[in-house]
N, C-alpha and C. Protein backbone atom coordinates (compact mmCIF):
# COMPACT_ATOMS: atom_id res chain seq x y z
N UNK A 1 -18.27 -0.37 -21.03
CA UNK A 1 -17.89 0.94 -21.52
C UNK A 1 -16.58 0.80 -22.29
N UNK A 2 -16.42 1.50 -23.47
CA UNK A 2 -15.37 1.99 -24.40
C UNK A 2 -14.92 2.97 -24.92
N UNK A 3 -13.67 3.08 -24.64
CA UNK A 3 -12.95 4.23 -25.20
C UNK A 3 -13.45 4.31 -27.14
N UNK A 4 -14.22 5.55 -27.40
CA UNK A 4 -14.87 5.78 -28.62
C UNK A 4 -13.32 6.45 -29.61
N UNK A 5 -13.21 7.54 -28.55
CA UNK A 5 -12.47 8.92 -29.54
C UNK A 5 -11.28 9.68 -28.47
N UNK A 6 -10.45 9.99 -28.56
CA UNK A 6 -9.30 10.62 -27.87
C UNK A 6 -9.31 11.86 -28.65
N UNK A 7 -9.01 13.26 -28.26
CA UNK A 7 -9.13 14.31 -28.82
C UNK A 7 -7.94 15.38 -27.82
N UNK A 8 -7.64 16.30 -28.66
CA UNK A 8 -6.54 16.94 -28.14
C UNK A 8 -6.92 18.56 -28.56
N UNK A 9 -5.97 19.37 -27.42
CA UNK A 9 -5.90 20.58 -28.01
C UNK A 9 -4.65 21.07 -28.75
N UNK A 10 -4.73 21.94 -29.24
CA UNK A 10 -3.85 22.87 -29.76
C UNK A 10 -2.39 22.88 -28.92
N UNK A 11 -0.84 22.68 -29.03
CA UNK A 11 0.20 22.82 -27.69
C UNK A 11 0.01 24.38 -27.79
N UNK A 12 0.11 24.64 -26.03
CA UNK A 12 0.14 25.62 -25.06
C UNK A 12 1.37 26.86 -25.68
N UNK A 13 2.69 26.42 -26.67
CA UNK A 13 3.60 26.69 -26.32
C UNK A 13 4.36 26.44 -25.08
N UNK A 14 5.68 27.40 -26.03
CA UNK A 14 6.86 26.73 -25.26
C UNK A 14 6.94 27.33 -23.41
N UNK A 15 5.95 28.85 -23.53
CA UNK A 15 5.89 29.27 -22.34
C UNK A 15 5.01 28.26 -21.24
N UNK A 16 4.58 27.21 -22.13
CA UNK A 16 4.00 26.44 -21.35
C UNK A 16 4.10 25.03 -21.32
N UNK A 17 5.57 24.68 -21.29
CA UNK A 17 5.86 23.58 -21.87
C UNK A 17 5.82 22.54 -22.66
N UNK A 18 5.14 23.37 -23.89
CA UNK A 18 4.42 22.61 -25.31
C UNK A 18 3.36 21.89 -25.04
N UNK A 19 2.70 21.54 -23.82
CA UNK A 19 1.81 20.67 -23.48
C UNK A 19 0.30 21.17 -23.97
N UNK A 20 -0.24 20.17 -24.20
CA UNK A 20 -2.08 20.31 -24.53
C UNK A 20 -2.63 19.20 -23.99
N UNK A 21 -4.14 19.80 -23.82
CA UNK A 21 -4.57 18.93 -23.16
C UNK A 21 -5.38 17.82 -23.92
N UNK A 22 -5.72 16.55 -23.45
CA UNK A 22 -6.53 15.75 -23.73
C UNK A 22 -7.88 15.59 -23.43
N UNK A 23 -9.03 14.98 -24.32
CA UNK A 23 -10.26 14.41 -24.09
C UNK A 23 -10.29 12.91 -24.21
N UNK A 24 -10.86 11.93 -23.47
CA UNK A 24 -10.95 10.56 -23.27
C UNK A 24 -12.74 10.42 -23.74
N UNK A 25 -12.70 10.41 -24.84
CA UNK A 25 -14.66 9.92 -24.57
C UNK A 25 -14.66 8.42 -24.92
N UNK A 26 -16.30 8.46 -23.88
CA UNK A 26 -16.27 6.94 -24.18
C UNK A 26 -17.72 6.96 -25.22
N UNK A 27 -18.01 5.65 -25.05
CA UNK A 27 -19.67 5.47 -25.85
C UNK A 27 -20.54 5.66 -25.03
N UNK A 28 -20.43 5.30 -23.65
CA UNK A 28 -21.53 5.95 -22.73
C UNK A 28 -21.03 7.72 -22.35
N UNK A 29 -20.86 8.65 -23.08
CA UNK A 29 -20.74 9.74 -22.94
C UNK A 29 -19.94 10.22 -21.58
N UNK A 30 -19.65 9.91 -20.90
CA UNK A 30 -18.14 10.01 -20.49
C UNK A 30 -16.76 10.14 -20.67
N UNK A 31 -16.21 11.44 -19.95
CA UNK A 31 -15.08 11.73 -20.43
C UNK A 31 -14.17 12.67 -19.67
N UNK A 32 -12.94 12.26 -19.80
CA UNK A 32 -11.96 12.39 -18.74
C UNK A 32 -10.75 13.38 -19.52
N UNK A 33 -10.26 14.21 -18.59
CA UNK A 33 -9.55 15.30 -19.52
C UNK A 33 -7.77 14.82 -18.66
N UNK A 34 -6.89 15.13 -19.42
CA UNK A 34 -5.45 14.73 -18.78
C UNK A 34 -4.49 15.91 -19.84
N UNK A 35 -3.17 15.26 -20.53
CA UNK A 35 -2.70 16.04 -20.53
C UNK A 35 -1.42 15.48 -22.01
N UNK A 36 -1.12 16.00 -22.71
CA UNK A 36 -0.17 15.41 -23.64
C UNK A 36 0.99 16.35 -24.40
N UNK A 37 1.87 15.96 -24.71
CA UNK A 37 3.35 16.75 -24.64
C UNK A 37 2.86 17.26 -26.27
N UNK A 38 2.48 18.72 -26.40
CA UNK A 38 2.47 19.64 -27.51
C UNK A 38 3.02 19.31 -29.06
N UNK A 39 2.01 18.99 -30.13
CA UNK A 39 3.17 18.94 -31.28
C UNK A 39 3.18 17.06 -31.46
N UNK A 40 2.82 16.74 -30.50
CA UNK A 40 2.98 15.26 -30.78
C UNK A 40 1.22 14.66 -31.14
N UNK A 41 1.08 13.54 -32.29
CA UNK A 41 -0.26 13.22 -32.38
C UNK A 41 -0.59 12.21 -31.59
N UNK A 42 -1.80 11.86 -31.46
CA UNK A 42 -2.44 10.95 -30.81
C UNK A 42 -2.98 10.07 -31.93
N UNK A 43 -2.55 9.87 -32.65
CA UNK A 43 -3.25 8.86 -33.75
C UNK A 43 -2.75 7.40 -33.27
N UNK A 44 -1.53 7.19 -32.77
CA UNK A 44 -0.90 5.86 -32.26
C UNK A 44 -1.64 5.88 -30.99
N UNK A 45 -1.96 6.84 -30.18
CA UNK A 45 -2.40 6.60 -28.77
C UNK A 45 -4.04 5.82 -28.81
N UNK A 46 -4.61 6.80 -30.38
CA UNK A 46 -5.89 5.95 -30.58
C UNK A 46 -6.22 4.31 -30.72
N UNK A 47 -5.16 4.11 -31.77
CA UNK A 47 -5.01 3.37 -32.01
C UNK A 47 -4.71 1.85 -30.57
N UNK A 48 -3.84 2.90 -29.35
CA UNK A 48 -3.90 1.87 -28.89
C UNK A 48 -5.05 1.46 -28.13
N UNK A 49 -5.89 2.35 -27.63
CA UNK A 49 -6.57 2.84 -26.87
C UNK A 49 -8.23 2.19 -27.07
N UNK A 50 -8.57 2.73 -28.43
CA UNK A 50 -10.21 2.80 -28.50
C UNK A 50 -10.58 1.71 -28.48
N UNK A 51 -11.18 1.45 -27.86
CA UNK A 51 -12.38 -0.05 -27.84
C UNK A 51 -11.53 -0.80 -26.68
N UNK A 52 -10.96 -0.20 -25.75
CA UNK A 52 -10.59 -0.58 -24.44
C UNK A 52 -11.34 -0.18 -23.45
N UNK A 53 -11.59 -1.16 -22.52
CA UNK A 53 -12.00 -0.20 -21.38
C UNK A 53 -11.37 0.31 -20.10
N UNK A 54 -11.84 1.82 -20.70
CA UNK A 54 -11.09 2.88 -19.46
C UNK A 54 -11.17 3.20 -18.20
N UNK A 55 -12.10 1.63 -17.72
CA UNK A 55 -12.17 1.59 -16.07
C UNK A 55 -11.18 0.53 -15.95
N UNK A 56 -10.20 -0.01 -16.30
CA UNK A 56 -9.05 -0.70 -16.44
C UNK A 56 -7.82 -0.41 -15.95
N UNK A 57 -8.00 0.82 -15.60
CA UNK A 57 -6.14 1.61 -15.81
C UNK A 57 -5.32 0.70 -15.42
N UNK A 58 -5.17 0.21 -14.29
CA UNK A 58 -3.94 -0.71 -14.17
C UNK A 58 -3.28 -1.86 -15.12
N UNK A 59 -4.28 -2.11 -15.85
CA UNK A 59 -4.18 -2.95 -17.26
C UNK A 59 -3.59 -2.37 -18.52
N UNK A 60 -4.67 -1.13 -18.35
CA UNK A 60 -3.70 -0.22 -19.59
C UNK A 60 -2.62 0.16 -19.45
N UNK A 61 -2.25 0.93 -18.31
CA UNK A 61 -0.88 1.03 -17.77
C UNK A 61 -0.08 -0.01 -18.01
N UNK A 62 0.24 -1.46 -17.54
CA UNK A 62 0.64 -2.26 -17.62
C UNK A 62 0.96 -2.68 -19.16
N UNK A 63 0.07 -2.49 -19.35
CA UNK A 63 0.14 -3.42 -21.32
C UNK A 63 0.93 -2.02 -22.15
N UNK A 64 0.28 -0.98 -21.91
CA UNK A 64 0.51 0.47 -22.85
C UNK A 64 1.59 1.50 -22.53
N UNK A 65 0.56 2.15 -21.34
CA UNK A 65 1.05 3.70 -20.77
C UNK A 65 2.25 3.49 -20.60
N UNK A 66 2.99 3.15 -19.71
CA UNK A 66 4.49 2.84 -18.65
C UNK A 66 5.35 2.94 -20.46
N UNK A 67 4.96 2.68 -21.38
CA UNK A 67 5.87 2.67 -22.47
C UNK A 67 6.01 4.28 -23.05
N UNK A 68 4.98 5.29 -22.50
CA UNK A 68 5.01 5.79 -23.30
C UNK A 68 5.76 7.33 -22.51
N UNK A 69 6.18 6.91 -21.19
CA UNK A 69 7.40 7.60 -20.06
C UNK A 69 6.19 8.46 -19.88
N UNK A 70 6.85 9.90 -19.70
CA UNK A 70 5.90 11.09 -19.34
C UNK A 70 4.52 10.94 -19.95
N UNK A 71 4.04 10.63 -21.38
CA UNK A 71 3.25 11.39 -21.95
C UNK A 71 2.31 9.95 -21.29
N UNK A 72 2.56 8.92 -20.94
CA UNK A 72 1.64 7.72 -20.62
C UNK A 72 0.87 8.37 -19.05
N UNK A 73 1.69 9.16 -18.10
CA UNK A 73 1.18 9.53 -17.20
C UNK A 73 -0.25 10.65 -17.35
N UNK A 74 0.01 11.47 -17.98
CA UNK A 74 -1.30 12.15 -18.53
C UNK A 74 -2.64 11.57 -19.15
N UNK A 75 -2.25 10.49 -19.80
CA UNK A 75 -3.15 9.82 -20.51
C UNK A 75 -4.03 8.98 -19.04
N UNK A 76 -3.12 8.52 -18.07
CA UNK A 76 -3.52 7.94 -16.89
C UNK A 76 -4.34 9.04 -15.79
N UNK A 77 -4.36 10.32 -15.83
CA UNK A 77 -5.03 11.04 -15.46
C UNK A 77 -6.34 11.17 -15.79
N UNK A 78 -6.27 11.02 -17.21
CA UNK A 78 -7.94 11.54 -17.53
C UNK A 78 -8.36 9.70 -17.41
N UNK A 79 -7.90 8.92 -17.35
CA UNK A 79 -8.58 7.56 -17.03
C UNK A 79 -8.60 7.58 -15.18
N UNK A 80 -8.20 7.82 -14.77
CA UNK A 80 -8.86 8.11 -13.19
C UNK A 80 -9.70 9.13 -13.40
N UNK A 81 -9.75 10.10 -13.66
CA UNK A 81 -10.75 11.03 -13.72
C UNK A 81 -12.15 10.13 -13.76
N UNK A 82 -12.46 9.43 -14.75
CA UNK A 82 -13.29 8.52 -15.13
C UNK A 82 -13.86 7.89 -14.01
N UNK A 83 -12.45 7.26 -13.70
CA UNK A 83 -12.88 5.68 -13.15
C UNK A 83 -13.93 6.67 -11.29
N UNK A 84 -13.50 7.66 -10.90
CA UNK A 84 -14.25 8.40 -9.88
C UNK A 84 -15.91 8.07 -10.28
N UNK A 85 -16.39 8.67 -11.44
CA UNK A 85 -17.38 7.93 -11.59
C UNK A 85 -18.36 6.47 -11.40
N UNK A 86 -17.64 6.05 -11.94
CA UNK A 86 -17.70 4.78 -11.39
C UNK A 86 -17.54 3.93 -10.13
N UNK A 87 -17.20 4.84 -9.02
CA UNK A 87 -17.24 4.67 -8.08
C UNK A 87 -15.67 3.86 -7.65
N UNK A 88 -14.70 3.24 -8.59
CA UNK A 88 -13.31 2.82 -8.80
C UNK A 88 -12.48 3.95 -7.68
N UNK A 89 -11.99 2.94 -6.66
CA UNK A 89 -11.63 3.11 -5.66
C UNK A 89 -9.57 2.90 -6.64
N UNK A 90 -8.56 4.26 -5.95
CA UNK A 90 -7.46 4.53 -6.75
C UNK A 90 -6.37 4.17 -5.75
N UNK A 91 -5.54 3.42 -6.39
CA UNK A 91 -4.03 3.26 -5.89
C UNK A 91 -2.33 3.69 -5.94
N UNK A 92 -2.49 4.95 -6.51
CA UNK A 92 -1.27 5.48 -6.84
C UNK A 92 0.36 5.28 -6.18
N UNK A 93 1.26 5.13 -6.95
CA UNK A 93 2.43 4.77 -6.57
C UNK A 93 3.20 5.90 -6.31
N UNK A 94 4.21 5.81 -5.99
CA UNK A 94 5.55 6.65 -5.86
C UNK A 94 6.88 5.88 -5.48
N UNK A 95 7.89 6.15 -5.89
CA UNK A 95 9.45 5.65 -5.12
C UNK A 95 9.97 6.88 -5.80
N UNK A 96 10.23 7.40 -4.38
CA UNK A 96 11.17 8.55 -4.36
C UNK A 96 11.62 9.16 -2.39
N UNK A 97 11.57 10.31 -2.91
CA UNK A 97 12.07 10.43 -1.31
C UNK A 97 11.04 10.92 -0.27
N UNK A 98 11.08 11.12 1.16
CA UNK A 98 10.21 11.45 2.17
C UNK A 98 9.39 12.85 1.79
N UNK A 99 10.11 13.63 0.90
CA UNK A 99 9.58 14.91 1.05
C UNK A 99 7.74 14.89 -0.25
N UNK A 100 8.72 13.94 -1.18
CA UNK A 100 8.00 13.41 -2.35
C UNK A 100 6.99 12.63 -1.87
N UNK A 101 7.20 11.86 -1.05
CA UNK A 101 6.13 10.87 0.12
C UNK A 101 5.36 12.01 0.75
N UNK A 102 5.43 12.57 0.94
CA UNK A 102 4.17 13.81 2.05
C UNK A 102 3.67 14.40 1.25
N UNK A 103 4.36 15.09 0.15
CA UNK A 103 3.92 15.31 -1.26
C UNK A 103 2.42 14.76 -1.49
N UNK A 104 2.82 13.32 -1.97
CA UNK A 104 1.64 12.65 -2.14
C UNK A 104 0.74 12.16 -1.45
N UNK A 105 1.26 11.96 0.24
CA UNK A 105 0.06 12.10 1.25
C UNK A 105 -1.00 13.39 1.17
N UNK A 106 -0.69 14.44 0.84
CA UNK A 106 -1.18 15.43 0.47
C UNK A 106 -2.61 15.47 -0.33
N UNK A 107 -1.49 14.54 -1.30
CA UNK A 107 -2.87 14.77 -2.53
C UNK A 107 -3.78 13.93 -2.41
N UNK A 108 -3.40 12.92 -1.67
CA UNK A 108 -4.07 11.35 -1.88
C UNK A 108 -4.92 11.68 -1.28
N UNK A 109 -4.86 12.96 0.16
CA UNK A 109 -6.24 13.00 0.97
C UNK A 109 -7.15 13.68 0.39
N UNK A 110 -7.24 14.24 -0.81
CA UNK A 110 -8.09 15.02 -1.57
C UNK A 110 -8.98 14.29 -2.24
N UNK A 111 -8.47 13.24 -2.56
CA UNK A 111 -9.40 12.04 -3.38
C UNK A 111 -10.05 11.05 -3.28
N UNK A 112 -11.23 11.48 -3.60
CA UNK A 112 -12.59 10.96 -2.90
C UNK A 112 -12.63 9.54 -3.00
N UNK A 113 -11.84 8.83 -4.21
CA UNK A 113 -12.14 7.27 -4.61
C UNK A 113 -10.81 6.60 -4.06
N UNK A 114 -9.75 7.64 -2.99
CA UNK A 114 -8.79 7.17 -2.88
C UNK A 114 -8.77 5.68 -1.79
N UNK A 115 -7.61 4.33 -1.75
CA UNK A 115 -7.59 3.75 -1.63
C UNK A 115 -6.25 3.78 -0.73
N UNK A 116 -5.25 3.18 -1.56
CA UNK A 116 -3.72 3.09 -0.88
C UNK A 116 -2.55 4.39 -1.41
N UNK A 117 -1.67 4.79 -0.82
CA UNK A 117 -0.91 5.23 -1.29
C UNK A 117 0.33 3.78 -1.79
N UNK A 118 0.49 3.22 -2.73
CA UNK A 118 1.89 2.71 -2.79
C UNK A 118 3.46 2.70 -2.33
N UNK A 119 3.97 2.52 -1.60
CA UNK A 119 5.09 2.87 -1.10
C UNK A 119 6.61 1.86 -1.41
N UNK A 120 7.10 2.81 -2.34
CA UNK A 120 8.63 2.13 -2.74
C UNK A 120 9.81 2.33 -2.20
N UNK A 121 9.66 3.19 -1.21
CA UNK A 121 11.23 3.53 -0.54
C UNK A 121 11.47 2.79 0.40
N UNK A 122 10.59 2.08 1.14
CA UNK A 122 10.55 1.33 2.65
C UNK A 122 12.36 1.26 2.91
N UNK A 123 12.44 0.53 1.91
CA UNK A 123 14.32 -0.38 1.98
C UNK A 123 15.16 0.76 2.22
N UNK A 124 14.66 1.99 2.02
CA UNK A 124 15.72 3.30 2.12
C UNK A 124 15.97 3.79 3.37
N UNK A 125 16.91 3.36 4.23
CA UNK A 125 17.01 3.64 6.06
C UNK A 125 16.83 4.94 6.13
N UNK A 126 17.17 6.22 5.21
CA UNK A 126 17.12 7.34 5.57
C UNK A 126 15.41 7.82 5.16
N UNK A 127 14.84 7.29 4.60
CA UNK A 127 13.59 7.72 4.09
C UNK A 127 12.88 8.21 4.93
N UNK A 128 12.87 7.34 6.57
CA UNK A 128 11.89 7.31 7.76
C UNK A 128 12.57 8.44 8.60
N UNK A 129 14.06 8.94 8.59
CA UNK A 129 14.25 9.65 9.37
C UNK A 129 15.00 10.95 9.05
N UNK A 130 14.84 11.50 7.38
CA UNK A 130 15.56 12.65 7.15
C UNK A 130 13.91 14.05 7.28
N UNK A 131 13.49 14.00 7.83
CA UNK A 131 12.09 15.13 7.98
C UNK A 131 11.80 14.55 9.76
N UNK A 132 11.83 15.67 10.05
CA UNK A 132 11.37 16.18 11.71
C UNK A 132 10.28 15.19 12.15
N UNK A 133 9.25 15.12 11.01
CA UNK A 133 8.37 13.57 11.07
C UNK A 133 8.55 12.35 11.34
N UNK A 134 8.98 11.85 12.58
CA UNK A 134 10.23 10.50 12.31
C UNK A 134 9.39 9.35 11.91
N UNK A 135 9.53 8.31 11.38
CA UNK A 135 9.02 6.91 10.88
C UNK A 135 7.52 7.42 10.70
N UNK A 136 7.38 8.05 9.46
CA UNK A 136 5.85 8.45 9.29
C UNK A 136 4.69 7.64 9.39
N UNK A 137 5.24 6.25 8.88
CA UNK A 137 4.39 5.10 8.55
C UNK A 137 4.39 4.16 9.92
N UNK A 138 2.71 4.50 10.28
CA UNK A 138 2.75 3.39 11.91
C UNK A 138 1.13 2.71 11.45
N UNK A 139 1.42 1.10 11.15
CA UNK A 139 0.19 0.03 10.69
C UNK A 139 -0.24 0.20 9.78
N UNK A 140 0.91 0.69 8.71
CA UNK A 140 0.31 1.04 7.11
C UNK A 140 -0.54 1.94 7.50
N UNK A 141 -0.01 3.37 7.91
CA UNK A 141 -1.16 4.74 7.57
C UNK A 141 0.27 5.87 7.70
N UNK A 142 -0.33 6.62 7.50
CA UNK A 142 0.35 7.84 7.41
C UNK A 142 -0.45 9.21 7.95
N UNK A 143 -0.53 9.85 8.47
CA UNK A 143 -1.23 10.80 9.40
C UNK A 143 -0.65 11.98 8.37
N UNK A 144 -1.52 13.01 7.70
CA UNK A 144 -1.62 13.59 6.90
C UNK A 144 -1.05 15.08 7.72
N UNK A 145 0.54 15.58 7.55
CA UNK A 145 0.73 16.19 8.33
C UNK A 145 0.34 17.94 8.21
N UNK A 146 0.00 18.77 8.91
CA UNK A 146 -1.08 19.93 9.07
C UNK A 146 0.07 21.03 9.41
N UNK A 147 0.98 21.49 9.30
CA UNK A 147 2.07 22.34 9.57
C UNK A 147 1.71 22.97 8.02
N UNK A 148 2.79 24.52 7.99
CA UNK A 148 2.60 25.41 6.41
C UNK A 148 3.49 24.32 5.52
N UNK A 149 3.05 24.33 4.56
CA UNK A 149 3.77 23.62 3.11
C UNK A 149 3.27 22.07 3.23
N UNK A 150 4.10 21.57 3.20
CA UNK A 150 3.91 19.98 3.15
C UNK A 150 3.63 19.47 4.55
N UNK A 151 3.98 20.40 5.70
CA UNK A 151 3.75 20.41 7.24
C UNK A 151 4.90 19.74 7.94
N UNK A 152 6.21 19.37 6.94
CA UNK A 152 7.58 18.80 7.39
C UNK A 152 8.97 19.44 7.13
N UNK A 153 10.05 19.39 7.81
CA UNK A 153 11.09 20.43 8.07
C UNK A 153 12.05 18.82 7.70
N UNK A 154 13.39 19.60 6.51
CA UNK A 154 14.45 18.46 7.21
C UNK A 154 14.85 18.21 8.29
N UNK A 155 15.51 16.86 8.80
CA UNK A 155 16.54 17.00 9.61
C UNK A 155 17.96 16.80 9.02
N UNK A 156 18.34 18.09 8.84
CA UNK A 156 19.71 18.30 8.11
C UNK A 156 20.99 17.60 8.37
N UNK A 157 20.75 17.57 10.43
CA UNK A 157 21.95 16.81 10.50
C UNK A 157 21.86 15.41 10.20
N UNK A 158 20.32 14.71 10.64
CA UNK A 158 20.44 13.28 9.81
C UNK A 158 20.71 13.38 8.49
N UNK A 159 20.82 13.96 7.73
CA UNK A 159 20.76 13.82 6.04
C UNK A 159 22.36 13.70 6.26
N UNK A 160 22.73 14.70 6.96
CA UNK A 160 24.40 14.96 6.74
C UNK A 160 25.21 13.64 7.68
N UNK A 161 24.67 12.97 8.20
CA UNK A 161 25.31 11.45 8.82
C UNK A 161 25.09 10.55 7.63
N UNK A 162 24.44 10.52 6.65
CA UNK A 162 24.33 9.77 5.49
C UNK A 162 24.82 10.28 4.16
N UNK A 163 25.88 11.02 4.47
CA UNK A 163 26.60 11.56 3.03
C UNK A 163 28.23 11.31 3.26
N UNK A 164 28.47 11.18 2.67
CA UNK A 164 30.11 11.15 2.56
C UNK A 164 30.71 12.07 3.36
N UNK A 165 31.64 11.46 3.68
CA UNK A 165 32.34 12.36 5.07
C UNK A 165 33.16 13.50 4.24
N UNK A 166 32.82 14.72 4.92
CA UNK A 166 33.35 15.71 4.42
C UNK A 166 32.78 16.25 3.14
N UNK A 167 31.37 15.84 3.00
CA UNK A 167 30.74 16.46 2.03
C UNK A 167 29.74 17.55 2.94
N UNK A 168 29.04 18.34 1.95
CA UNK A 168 28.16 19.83 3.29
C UNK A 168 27.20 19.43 2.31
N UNK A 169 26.33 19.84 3.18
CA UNK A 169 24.56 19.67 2.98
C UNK A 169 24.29 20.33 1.30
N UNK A 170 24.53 21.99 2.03
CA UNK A 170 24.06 22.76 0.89
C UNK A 170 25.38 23.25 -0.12
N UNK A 171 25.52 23.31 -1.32
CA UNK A 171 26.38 23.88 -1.97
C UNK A 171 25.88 24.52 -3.58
C-alpha cells in the first residue's frame, strides 16, 4: 500500500486556531483523516509523503514528521487511523508529567490496536509521587484510574517538598 494523494480543507479560522483538516489516501482506497495548521500547503508534505507506505509510521516519523514540530503530529494521526485497519498494533509516547501520564492512560484504553504506552519520566522522583495515586506503574502496567476527571487528586504537600524553600504551591 501507498500513499496516492494528501488533501486538505479550507483553515477553520482564527476562532479555531487556523487549523484544517487532512485526507491521507492511499491506492488501495484507504484513508485516514488528521489535522494541519490553516493557511499552510501541503505540497512539501506531498512531496514527502506519496509513494510511502503509511503502515510505517514509526519510519515516517523518524525520517520526516518529528521535523515538522506540531504540524508532523497531525499528519501522524491520520496514519494511525489507517494503520487500525490493518490490524497495526500502536505505541504512543509521552515525557511529561503524572497528570499528562493518566492523561494518556486514558486514551490509550480507548484504542482498540493499542499496545504500550511509552514512558519518559521514570528518572523524575517526583513523577511517582505528586497525585494521591502513589507509584502508578507496578510490572509495566498502569491500572486505568476510575475516579471524576482523570480519577487523580494532587498531593500538594509532596509537590511543595520539591520546590524551593519558601516558594507556595499556588500563585
Amino acid at each position: 500500500m501507498k500513499i496516492v494523494d494528501i488533501l486538505k480543507t479550507p483553515s477553520f479560522g482564527a476562532q479555531c486556531r487556523n487549523w484544517s483538516l487532512i485526507k491521507i489516501i492511499t491506492d488501495e482506497g484507504i484513508e485516514g483523516l488528521g489535522e494541519w495548521r490553516g493557511g499552510q500547503s501541503v505540497d512539501q508534505l506531498k512531496q514527502t509523503l506519496i509513494g510511502k507506505d503509511p503502515t510505517n509510521v514509526n519510519k515516517l516519523h523518524q525520517d520526516y514528521l518529528w521535523r515538522m514540530q506540531g504540524m508532523g503530529a497531525g499528519v501522524e494521526i491520520a496514519l494511525w487511523d489507517m494503520a487500525e485497519m490493518y490490524h497495526m498494533s500502536i505505541a504512543p509516547h509521552y515525557m511529561a508529567s503524572a497528570i499528562a501520564g493518566m492523561a494518556a492512560v486514558h486514551i490509550c484504553s480507548t484504542i482498540p490496536n493499542f499496545l504500550a504506552l511509552e514512558h519518559h519520566s521514570v528518572n523524575i522522583p517526583l513523577w511517582s509521587t505528586m497525585l494521591n495515586f502513589k507509584d502508578p506503574i507496578v510490572d509495566g502496567y498502569i491500572t486505568v484510574p476510575d475516579g471524576p476527571g482523570l480519577g487523580v487528586e494532587l498531593d500538594e504537600e509532596e509537590i511543595l517538598n520539591h520546590l524551593p524553600e519558601g516558594s507556595v504551591l499556588w500563585s
